[in-house]
Structures are given as C-alpha cells and as structure tokens.
C-alpha atoms as a PDB file:
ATOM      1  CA  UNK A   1     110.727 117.709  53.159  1.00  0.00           C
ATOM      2  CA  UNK A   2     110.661 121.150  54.162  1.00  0.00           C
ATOM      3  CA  UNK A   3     113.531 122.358  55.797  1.00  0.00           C
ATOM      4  CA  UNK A   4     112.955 124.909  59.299  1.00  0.00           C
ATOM      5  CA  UNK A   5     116.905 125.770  60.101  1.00  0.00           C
ATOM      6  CA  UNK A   6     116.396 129.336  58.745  1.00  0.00           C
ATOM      7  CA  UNK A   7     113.222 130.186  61.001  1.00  0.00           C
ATOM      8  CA  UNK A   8     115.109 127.982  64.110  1.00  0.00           C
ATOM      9  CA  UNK A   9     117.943 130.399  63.599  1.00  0.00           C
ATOM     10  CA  UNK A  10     116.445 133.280  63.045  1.00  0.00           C
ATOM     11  CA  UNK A  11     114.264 132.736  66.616  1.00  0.00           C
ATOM     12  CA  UNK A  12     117.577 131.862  68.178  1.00  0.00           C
ATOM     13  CA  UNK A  13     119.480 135.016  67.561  1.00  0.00           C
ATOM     14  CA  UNK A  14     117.279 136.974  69.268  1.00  0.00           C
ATOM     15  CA  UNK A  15     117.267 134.409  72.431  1.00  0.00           C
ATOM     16  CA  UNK A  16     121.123 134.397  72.697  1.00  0.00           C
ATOM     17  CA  UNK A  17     121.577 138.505  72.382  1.00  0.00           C
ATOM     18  CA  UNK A  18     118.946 138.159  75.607  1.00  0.00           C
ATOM     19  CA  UNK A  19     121.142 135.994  77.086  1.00  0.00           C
ATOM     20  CA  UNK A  20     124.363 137.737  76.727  1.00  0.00           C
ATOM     21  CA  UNK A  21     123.119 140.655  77.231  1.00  0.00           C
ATOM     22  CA  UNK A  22     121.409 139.481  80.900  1.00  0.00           C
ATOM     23  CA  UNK A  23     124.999 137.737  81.822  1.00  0.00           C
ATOM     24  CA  UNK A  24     126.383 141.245  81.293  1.00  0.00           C
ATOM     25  CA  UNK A  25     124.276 142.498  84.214  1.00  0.00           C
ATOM     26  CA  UNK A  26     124.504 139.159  86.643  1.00  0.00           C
ATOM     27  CA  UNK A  27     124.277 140.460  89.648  1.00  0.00           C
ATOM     28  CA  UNK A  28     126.548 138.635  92.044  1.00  0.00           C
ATOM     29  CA  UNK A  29     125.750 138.059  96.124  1.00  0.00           C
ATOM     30  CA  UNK A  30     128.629 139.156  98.170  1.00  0.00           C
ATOM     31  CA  UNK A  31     128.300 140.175 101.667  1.00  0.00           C
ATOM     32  CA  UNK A  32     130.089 143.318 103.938  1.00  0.00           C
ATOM     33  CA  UNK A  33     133.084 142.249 105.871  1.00  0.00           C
ATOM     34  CA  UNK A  34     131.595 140.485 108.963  1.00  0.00           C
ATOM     35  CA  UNK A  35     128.665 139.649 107.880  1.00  0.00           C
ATOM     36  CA  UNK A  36     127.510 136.257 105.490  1.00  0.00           C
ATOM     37  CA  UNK A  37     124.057 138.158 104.130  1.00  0.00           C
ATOM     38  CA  UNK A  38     122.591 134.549 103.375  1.00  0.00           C
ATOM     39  CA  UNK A  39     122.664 132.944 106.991  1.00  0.00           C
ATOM     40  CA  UNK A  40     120.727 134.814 109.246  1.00  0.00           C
ATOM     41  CA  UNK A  41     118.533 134.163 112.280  1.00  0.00           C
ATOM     42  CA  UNK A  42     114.948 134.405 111.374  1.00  0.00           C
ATOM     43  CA  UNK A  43     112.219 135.813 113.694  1.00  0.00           C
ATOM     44  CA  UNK A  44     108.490 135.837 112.461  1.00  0.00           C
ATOM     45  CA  UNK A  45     106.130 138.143 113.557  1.00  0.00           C
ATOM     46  CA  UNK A  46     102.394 138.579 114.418  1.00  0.00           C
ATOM     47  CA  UNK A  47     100.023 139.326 111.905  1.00  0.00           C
ATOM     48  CA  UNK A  48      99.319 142.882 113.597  1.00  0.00           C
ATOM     49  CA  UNK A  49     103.072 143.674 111.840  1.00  0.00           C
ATOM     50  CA  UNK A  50     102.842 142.035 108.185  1.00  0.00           C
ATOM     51  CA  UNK A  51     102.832 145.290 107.480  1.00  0.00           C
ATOM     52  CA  UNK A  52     106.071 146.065 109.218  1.00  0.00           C
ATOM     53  CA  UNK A  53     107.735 149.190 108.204  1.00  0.00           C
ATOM     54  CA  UNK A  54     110.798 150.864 110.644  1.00  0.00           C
ATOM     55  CA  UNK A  55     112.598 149.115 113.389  1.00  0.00           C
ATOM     56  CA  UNK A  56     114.524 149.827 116.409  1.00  0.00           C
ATOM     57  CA  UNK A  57     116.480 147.180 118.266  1.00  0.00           C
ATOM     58  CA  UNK A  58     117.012 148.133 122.179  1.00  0.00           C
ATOM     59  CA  UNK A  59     120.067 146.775 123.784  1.00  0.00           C
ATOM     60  CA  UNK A  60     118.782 143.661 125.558  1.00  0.00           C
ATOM     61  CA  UNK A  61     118.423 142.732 122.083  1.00  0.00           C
ATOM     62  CA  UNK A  62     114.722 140.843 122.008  1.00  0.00           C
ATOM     63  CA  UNK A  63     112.648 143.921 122.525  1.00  0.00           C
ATOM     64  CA  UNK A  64     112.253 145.620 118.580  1.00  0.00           C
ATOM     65  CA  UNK A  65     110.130 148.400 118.566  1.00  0.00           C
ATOM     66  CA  UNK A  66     109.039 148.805 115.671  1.00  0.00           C
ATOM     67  CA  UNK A  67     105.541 150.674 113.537  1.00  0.00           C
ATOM     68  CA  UNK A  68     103.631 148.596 110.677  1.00  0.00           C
ATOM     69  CA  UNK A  69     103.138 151.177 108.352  1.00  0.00           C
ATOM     70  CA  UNK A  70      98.976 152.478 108.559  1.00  0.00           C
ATOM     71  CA  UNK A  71      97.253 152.452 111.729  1.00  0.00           C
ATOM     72  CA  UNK A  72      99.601 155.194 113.407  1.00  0.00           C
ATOM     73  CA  UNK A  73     100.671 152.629 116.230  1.00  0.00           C
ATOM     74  CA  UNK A  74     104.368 151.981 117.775  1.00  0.00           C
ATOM     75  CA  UNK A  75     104.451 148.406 118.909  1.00  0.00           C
ATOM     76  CA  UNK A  76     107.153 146.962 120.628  1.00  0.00           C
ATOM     77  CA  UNK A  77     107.790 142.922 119.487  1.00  0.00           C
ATOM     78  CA  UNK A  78     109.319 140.754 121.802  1.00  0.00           C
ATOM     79  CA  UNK A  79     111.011 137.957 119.663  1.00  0.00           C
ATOM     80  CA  UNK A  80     111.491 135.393 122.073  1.00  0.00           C
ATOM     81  CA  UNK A  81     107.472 135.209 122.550  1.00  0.00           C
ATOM     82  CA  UNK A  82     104.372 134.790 120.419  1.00  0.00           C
ATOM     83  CA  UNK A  83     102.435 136.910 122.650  1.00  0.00           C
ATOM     84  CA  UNK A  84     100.321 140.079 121.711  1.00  0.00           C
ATOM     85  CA  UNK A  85     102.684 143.183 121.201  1.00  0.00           C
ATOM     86  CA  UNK A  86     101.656 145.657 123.072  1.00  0.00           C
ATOM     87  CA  UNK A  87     101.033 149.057 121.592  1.00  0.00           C
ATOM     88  CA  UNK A  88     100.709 152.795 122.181  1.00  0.00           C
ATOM     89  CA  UNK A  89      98.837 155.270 119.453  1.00  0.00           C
ATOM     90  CA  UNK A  90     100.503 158.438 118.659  1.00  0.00           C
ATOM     91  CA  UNK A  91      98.035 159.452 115.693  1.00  0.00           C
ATOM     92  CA  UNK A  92      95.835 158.777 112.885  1.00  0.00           C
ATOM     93  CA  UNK A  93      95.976 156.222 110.373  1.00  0.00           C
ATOM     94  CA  UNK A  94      98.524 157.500 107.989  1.00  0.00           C
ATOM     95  CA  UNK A  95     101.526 156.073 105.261  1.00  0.00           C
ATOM     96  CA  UNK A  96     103.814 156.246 108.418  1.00  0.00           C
ATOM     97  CA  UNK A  97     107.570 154.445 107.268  1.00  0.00           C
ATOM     98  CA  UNK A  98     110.098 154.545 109.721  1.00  0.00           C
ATOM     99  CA  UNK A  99     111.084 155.360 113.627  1.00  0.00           C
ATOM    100  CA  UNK A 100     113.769 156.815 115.647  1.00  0.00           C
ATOM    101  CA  UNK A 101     115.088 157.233 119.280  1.00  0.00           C
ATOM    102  CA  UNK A 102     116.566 159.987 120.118  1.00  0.00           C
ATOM    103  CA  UNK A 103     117.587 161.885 123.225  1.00  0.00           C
ATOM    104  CA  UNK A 104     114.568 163.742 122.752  1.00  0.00           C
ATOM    105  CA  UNK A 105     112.372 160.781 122.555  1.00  0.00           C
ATOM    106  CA  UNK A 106     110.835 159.230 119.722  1.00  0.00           C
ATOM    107  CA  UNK A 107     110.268 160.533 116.363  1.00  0.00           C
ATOM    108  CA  UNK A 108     108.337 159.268 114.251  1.00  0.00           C
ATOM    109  CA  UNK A 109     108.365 159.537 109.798  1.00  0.00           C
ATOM    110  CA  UNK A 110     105.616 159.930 108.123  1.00  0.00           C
ATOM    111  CA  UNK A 111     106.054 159.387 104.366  1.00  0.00           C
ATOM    112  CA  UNK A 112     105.628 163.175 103.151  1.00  0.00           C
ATOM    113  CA  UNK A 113     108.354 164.114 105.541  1.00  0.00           C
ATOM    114  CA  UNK A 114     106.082 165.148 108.565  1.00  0.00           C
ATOM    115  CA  UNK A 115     108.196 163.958 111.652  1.00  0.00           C
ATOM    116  CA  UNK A 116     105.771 162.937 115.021  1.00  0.00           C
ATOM    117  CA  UNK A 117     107.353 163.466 118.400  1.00  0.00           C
ATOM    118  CA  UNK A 118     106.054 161.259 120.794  1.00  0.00           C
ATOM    119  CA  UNK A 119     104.979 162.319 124.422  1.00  0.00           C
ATOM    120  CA  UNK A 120     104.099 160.026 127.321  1.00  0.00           C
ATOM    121  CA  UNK A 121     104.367 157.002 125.117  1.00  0.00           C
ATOM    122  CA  UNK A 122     103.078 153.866 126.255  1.00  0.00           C
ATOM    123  CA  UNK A 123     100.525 155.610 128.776  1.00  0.00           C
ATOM    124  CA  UNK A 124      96.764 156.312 128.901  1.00  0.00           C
ATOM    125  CA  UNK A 125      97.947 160.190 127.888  1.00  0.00           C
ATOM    126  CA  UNK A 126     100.291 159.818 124.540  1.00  0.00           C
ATOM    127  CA  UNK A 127     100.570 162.553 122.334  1.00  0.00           C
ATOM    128  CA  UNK A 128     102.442 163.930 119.556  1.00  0.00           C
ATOM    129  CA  UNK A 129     104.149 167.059 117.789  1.00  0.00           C
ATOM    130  CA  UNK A 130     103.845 167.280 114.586  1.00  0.00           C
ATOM    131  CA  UNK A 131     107.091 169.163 112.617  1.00  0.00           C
ATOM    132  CA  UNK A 132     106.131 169.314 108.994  1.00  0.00           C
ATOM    133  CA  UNK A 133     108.397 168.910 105.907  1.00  0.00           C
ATOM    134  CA  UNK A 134     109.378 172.761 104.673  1.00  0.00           C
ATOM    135  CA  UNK A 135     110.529 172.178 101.244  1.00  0.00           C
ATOM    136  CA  UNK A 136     107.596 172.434  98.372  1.00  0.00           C
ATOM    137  CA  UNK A 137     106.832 169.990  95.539  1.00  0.00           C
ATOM    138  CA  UNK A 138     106.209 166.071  95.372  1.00  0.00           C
ATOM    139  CA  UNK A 139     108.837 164.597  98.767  1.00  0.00           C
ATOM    140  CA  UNK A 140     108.333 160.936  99.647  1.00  0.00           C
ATOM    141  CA  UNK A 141     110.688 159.597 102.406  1.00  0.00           C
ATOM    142  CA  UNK A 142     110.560 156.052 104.035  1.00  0.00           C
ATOM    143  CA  UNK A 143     114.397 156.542 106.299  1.00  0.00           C
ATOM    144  CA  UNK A 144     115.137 158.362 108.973  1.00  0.00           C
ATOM    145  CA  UNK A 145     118.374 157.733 111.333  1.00  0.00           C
ATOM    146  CA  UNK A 146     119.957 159.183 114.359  1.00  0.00           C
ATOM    147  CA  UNK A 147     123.299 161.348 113.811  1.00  0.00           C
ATOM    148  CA  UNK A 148     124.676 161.885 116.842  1.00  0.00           C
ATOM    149  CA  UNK A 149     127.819 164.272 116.373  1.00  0.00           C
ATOM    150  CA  UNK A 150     125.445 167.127 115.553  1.00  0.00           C
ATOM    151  CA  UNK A 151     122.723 165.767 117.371  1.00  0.00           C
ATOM    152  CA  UNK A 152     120.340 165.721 114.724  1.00  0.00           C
ATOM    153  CA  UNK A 153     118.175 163.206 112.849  1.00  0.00           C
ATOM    154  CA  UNK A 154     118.401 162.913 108.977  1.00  0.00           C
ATOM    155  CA  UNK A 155     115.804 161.538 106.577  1.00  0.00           C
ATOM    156  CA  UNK A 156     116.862 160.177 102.789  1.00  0.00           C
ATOM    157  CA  UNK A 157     114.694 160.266 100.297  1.00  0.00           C
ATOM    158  CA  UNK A 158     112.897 157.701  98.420  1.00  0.00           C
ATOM    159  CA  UNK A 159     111.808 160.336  95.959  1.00  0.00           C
ATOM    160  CA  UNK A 160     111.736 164.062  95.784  1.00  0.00           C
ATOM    161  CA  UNK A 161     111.180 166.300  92.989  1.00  0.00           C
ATOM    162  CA  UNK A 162     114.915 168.110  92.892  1.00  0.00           C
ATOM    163  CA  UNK A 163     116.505 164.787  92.343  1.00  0.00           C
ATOM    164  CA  UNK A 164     114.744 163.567  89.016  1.00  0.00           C
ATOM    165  CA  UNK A 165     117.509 165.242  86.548  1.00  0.00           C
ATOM    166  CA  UNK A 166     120.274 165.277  89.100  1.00  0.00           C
ATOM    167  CA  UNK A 167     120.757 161.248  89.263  1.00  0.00           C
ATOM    168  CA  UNK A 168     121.288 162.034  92.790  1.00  0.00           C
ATOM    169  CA  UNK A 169     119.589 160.840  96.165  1.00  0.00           C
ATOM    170  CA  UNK A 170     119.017 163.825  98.766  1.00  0.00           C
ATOM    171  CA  UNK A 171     118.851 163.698 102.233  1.00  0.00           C
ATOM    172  CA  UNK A 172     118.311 166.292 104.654  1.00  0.00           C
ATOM    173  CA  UNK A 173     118.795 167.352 108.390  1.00  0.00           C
ATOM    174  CA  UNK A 174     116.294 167.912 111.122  1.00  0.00           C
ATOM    175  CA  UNK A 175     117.763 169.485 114.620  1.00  0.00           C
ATOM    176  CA  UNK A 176     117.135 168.128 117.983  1.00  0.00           C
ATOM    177  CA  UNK A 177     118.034 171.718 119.943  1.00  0.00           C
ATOM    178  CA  UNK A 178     115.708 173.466 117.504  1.00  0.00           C
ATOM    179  CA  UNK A 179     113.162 171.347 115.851  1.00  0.00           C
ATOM    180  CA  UNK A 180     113.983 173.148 112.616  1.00  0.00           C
ATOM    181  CA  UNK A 181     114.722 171.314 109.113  1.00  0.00           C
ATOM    182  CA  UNK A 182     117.343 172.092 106.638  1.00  0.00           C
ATOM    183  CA  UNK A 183     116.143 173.356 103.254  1.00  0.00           C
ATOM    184  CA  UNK A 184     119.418 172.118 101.774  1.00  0.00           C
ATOM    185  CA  UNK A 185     120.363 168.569 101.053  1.00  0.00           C
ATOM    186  CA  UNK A 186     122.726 167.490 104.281  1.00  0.00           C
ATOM    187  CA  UNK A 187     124.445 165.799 101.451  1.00  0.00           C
ATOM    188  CA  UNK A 188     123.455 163.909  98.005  1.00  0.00           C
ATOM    189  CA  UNK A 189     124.237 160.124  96.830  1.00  0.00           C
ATOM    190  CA  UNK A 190     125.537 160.004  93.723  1.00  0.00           C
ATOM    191  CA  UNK A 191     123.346 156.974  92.061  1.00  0.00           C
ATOM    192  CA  UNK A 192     126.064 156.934  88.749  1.00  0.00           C
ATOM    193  CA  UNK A 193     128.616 155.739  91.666  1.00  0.00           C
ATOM    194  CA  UNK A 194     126.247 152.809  93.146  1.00  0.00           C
ATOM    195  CA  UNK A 195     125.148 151.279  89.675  1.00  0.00           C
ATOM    196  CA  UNK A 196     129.561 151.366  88.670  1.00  0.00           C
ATOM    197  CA  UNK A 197     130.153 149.311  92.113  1.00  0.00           C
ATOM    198  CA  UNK A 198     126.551 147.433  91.477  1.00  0.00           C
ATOM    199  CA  UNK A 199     127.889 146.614  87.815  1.00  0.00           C
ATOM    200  CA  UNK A 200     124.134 147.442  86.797  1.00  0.00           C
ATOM    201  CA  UNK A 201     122.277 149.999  85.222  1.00  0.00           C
ATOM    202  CA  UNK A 202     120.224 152.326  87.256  1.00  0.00           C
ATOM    203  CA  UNK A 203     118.536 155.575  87.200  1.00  0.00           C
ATOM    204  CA  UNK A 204     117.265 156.100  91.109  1.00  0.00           C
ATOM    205  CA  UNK A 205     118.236 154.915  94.373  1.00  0.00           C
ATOM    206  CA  UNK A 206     115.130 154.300  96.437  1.00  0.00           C
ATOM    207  CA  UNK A 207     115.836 153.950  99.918  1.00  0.00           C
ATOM    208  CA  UNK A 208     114.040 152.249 102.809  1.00  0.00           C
ATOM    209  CA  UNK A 209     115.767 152.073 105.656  1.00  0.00           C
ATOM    210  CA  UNK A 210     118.978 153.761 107.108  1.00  0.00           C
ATOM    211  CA  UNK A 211     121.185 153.362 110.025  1.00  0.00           C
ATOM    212  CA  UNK A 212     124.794 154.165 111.507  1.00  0.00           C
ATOM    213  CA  UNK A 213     126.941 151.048 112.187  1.00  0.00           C
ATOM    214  CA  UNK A 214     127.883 151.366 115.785  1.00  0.00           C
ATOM    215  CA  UNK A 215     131.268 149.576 115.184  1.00  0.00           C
ATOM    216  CA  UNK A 216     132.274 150.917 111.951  1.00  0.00           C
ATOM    217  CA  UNK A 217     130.498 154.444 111.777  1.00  0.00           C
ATOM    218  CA  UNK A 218     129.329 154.413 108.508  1.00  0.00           C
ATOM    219  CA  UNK A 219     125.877 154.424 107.257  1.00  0.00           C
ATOM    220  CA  UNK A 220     124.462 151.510 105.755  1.00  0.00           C
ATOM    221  CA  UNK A 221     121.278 151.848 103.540  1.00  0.00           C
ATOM    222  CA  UNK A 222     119.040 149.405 102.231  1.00  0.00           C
ATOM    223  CA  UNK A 223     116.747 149.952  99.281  1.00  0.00           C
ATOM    224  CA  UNK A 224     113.780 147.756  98.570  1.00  0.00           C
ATOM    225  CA  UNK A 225     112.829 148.726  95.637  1.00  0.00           C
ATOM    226  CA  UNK A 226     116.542 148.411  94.371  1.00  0.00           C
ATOM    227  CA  UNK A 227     117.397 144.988  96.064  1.00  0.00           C
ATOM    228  CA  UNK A 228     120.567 146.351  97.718  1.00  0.00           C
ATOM    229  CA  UNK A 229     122.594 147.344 100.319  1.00  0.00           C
ATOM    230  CA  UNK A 230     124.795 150.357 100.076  1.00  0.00           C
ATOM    231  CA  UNK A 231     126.868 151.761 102.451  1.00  0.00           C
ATOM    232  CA  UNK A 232     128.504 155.087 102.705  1.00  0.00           C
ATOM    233  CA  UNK A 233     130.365 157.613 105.047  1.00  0.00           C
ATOM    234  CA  UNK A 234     128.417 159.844 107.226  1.00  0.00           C
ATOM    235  CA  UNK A 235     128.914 162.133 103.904  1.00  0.00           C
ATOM    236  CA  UNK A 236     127.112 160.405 101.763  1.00  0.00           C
ATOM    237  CA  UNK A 237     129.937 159.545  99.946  1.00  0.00           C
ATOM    238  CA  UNK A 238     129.309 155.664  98.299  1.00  0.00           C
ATOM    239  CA  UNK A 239     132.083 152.735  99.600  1.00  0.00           C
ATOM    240  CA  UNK A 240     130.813 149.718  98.717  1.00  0.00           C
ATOM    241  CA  UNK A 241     127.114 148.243  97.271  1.00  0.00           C
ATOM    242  CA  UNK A 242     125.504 144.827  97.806  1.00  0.00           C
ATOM    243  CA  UNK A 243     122.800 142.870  95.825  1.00  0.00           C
ATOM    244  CA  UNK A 244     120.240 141.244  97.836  1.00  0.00           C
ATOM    245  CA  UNK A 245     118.593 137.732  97.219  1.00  0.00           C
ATOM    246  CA  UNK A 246     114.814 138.232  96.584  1.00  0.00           C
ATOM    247  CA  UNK A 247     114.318 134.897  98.673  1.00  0.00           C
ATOM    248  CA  UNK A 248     115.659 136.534 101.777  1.00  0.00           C
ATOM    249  CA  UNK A 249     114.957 139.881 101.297  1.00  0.00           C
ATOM    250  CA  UNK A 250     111.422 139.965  99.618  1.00  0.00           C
ATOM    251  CA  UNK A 251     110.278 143.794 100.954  1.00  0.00           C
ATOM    252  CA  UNK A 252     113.306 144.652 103.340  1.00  0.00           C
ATOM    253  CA  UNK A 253     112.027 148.178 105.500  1.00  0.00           C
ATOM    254  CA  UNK A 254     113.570 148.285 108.431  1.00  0.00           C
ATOM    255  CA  UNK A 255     117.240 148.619 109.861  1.00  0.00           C
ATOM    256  CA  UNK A 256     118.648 148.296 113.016  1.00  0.00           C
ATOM    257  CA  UNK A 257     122.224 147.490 114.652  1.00  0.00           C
ATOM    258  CA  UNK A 258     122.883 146.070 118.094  1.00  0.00           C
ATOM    259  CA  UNK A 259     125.868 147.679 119.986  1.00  0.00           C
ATOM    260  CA  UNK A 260     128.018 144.890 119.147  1.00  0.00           C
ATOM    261  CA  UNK A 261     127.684 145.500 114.901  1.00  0.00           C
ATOM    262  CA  UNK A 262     124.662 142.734 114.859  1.00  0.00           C
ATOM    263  CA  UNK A 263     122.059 143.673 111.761  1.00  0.00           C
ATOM    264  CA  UNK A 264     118.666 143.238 112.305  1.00  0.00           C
ATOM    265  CA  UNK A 265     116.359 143.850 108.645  1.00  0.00           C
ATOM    266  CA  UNK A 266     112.599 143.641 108.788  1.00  0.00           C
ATOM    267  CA  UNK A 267     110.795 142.488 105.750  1.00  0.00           C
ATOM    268  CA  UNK A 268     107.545 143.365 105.179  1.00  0.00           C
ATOM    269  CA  UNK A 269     105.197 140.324 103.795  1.00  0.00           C
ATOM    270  CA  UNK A 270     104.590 139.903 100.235  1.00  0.00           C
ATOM    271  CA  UNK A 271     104.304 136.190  99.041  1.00  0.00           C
ATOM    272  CA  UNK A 272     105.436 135.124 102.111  1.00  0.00           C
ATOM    273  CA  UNK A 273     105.708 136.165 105.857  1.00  0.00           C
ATOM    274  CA  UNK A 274     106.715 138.988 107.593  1.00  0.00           C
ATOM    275  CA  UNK A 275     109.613 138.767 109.397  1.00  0.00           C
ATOM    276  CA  UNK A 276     113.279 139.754 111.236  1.00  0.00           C
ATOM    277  CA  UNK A 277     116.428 138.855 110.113  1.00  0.00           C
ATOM    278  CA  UNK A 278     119.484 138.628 112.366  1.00  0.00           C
ATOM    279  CA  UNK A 279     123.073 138.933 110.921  1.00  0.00           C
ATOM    280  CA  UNK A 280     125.522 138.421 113.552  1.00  0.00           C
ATOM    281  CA  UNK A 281     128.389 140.867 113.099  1.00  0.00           C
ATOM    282  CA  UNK A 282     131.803 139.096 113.027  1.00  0.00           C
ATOM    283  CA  UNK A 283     134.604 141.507 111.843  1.00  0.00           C
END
C-alpha cells in the first residue's frame, strides 16, 4: 500500500503558516464610544443615487442632500418617501465625489480638486464657479468638510503625488473670505500610526468621506477602499481607528452628522443596494 502522509504534510504546512499568519492580522469590529457600528437604521434609495457619492444631512434630519457621482446633479433625498428626488444641475457630467454647505453656499468636489460654487441652486438660473486645484502633478480627492474656526473648507486626499514616499495622507485648505487654496498640506496623517491602532499592515490611507463631529469636535474619516473608520483631531493627529464589516459597509462615500452626534454613511451599490445608514449617537 502506498503510503501519502509525507505529501499530506507537506500540503499542510503551507495551509497552517496561511492560517497563522491571517489570525495575526484578524481584524476585530469595535465601535466609537456612542455608537454600536453594526445596528443602524437603514434607508434605501432611488436608483437615480446607486451611484451615491457625498452627503449632507440638514437638521430636520429626513432631507439628505446629497450628489451621485457623474451627471453633475445635487439631489436632495427625502428618506421618509419613495418619491422622485428632485434635482438642480450645476455642471457637466464629471467624476464629481463629495459636497459641502457652507456660509457661502454650496461647494461642490470634483475629483481632481476643482471645487464648484453653486449659485441660485434649485432655480431655473443655477450656476457655478469653478476654483481649480493649484498644486501640479497626479491629485485625486473624494472629501471635503467644513472647518469652521477659520472658516474654511478642507479637502483630504485619496491620492496625490507628494504622499507616495512620505506614508502620509495630505490634506489641504481652501478659504471662504478669499477663494484661495493652500499650496501646503493644512496638516498630514501619518498612515504608520493608523495601521499600529488598526493592528494591520498598510501602505496608504484612502479616504472617502470626512466630517467634524458636532458633539465631540473631532474629525472622523471613513475610507472605502481601506474598510475603516479613523478619527482624528482637527490636526490631523490619529486617536483611534475602526474596521468596518464589508456586509454593512460595502462602498461607504458619504458622511454626515446630525446636531445631536447621529452618523449618517451612504454606501454606494456594488452587489447590493445603495443605501443610508443611521447610527444613533449615544455617549
């Protein structure tokens, strides 16, 4: 009889180095204090968002305004109906990521940095201004959030050219008295500090989506292409990371907070649905 242990072995080896070596980077689910990250309040949306990209909650907390990534469109989604959105066109079709209010109206991020001010919007006359990006080489930015203590806006990127050898994240500062951009980084996220508190391995944060908690005043981050929440001080300065379960969060692009601390996160569809999550904020 011919005897197989040797070969059964030797294909086993391999398979349990795998294994150990996976268990060494288990990711495990937690959840920032107030919030339980795997019981939230789901809202699905139209098919006009599937593509749903930034959000913006207003404070009666059912209107989300919100743009779905291509058609250069802000539509505001009322979540307690299944009615039409209705819509208002600031542009052309475009790779257009995320949206902000500010006291100088909307403003609107296009992917290579380009920031659209809105004029008249939702009338028969809308317009835009269109402040471009200053910095040369490749940029690609999907987050852009309000900073109100030097009334400015700031936009993270997903990738830009300075950051490759730097193992850093940059973001940088746009001013609402001016309409000028910083050349230099507001501040940088070290990524070496997110993968020790992520226990993983990483070489670049991506982000998607970025906004101030209203409660805490810190800024809380999520990255799709990293699976994770990270939050920060307004410094960039990393606190605390958080993995996030594919089943929830399949393509998570857009952040929002109530006034009260409630998280809203938009997903855009992949195998499933588009949709809105609601965390209620307990602290």
């Amino acid at each position: 009889m011919t005897r197989r242990y040797p070969f059964v072995l030797f294909m086993l080896i391999p398979a349990l180095l795998s294994c150990n070596s996976f268990n060494g980077q288990a990711k495990k689910y937690q959840s920032p204090k107030g919030y339980k990250l795997t019981e939230p309040q789901r809202f699905r949306v139209r098919e006009s968002m599937q593509e749903i990209s930034g959000i913006v909650l207003f404070p009666d907390e059912h209107h989300i305004y919100s743009i779905n990534d291509e058609q250069g469109k802000v539509f505001k989604i009322d979540v307690t109906t299944d009615k039409p959105y209705p819509a208002t066109k600031f542009g052309r079709s475009g790779d257009y990521e995320d949206l902000v209010y500010t006291p100088k109206g909307w403003l609107i991020l296009k992917s290579n940095g380009t920031l659209y001010q809105m004029h008249d919007t939702f009338t028969d006359s809308v317009t835009s201004t269109e402040y471009h990006f200053p910095k040369k080489g490749k940029q690609e930015f999907e987050s852009i959030y309000l900073d109100t203590l030097s009334n400015s806006v700031i936009m993270i990127c997903k990738q830009c050219e300075e950051d490759k050898a730097q193992r850093a994240t940059s973001a940088y500062r746009f001013h609402l008295d001016n309409f000028q951009f910083d050349t230099d980084p507001a501040y940088r996220i070290d990524v070496t500090e997110i993968a020790r508190l992520g226990g993983i391995d990483m070489k670049n944060f991506r982000p998607s989506a970025a906004a101030i908690h209203p409660k805490e005043n810190r800024l809380y981050i999520i990255s799709s292409v990293n699976q994770m929440l990270v939050i920060t001080g307004l410094d960039g300065k990393v606190q605390e990371v958080y993995h996030l379960k594919h089943k929830l969060f399949e393509q998570p692009e857009g952040l929002s907070f109530a006034p009260n601390g409630d998280m809203y996160i938009s997903n855009e569809a992949g195998e499933s649905i588009a949709d809105i999550l609601k965390f209620s904020y307990k602290p």
